[in-house]
Protein backbone atom coordinates (compact mmCIF):
# COMPACT_ATOMS: atom_id res chain seq x y z
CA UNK A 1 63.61 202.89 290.76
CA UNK A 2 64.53 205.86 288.86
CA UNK A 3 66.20 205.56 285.39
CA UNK A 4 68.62 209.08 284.70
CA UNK A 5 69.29 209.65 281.21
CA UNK A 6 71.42 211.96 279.79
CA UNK A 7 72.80 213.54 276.14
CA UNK A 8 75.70 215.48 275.38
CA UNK A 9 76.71 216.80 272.25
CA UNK A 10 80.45 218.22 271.35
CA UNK A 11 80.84 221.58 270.43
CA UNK A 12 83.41 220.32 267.88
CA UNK A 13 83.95 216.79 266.72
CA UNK A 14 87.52 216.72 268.27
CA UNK A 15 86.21 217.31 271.42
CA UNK A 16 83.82 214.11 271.95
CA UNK A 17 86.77 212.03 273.31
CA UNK A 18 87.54 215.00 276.25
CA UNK A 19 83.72 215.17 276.90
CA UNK A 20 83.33 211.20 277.72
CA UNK A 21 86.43 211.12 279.54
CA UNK A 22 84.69 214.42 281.48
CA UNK A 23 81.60 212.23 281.86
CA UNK A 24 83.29 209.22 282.90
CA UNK A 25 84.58 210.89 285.98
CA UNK A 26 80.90 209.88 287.21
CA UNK A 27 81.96 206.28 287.72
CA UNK A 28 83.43 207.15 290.56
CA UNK A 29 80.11 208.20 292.19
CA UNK A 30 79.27 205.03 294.93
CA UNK A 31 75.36 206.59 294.78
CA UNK A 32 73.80 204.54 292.16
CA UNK A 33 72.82 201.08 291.03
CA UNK A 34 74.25 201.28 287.40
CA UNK A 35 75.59 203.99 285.48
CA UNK A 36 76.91 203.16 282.08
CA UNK A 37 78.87 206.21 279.85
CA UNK A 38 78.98 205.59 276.13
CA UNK A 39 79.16 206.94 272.86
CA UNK A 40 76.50 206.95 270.35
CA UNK A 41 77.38 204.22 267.57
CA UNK A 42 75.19 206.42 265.25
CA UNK A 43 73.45 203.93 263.64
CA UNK A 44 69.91 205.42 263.55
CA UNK A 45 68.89 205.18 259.70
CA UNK A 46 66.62 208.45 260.18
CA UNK A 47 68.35 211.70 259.59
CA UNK A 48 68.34 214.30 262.70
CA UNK A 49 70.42 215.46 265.46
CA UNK A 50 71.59 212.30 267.32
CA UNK A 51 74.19 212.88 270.80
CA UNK A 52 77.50 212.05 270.63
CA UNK A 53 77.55 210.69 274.58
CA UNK A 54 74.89 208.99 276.67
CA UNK A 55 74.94 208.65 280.44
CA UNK A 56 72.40 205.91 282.02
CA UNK A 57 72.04 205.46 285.47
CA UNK A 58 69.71 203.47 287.63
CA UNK A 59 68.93 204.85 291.60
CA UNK A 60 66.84 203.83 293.91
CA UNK A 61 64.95 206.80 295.08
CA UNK A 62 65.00 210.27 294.49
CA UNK A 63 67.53 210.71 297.68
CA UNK A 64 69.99 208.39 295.76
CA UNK A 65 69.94 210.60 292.53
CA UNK A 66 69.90 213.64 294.49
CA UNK A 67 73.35 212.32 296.55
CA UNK A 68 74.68 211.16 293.37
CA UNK A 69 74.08 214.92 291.94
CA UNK A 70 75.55 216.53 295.42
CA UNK A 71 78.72 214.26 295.03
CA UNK A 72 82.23 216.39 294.31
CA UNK A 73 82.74 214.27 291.28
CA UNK A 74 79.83 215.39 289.91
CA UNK A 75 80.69 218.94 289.95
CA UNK A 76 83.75 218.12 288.78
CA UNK A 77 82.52 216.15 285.71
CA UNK A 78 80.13 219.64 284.99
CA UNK A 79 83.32 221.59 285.00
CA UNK A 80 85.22 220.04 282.88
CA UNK A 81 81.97 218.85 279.74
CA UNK A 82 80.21 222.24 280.22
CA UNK A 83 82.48 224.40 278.19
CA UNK A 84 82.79 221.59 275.68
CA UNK A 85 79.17 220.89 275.22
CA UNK A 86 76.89 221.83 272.57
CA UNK A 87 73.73 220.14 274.11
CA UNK A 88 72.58 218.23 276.75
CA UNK A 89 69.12 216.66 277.58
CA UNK A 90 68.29 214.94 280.17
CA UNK A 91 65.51 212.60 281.57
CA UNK A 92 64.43 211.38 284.65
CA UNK A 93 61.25 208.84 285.01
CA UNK A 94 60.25 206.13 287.10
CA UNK A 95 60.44 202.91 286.08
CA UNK A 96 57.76 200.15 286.18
């Protein structure tokens, strides 16, 4: 199984809400086995950057994530967080 992370930061504050409802448009995406969208409760007692929005999804294989990333609603979701976004990491990694 493969476990796909993801952060986003806003550009602005005001625009968190617009990037998770961008992000949530993944949802819709049939090519996973989970994939949860939420916002950071920011809780972390040490100081740093921290993301405003975490995507998790679990896939199978690398042809399920790579179906998942070819899906329309995936573009879409890029086109509407990308010009909102400040940051974004994301990880990949197999899981035991």
């Amino acid at each position: 199984m493969i476990r796909h992370i993801v952060f986003f930061t806003a550009k602005r504050p005001e625009d968190r809400d617009r990037v998770r409802e961008g992000l949530e448009l993944l949802k819709g995406i049939p090519d996973c086995i989970r994939l949860e969208i939420a916002e950071n409760r920011f809780e972390d007692p040490i100081p740093g950057p921290s993301p405003d929005v975490v995507v998790y999804g679990e896939f199978e294989d690398e042809a399920q994530l790579a179906a998942y990333k070819a899906h329309p609603l995936y573009q879409e979701s890029i086109a509407r967080v990308r010009p909102l976004r400040e940051m974004r990491i994301a990880a990949d990694f197999l899981a035991d």
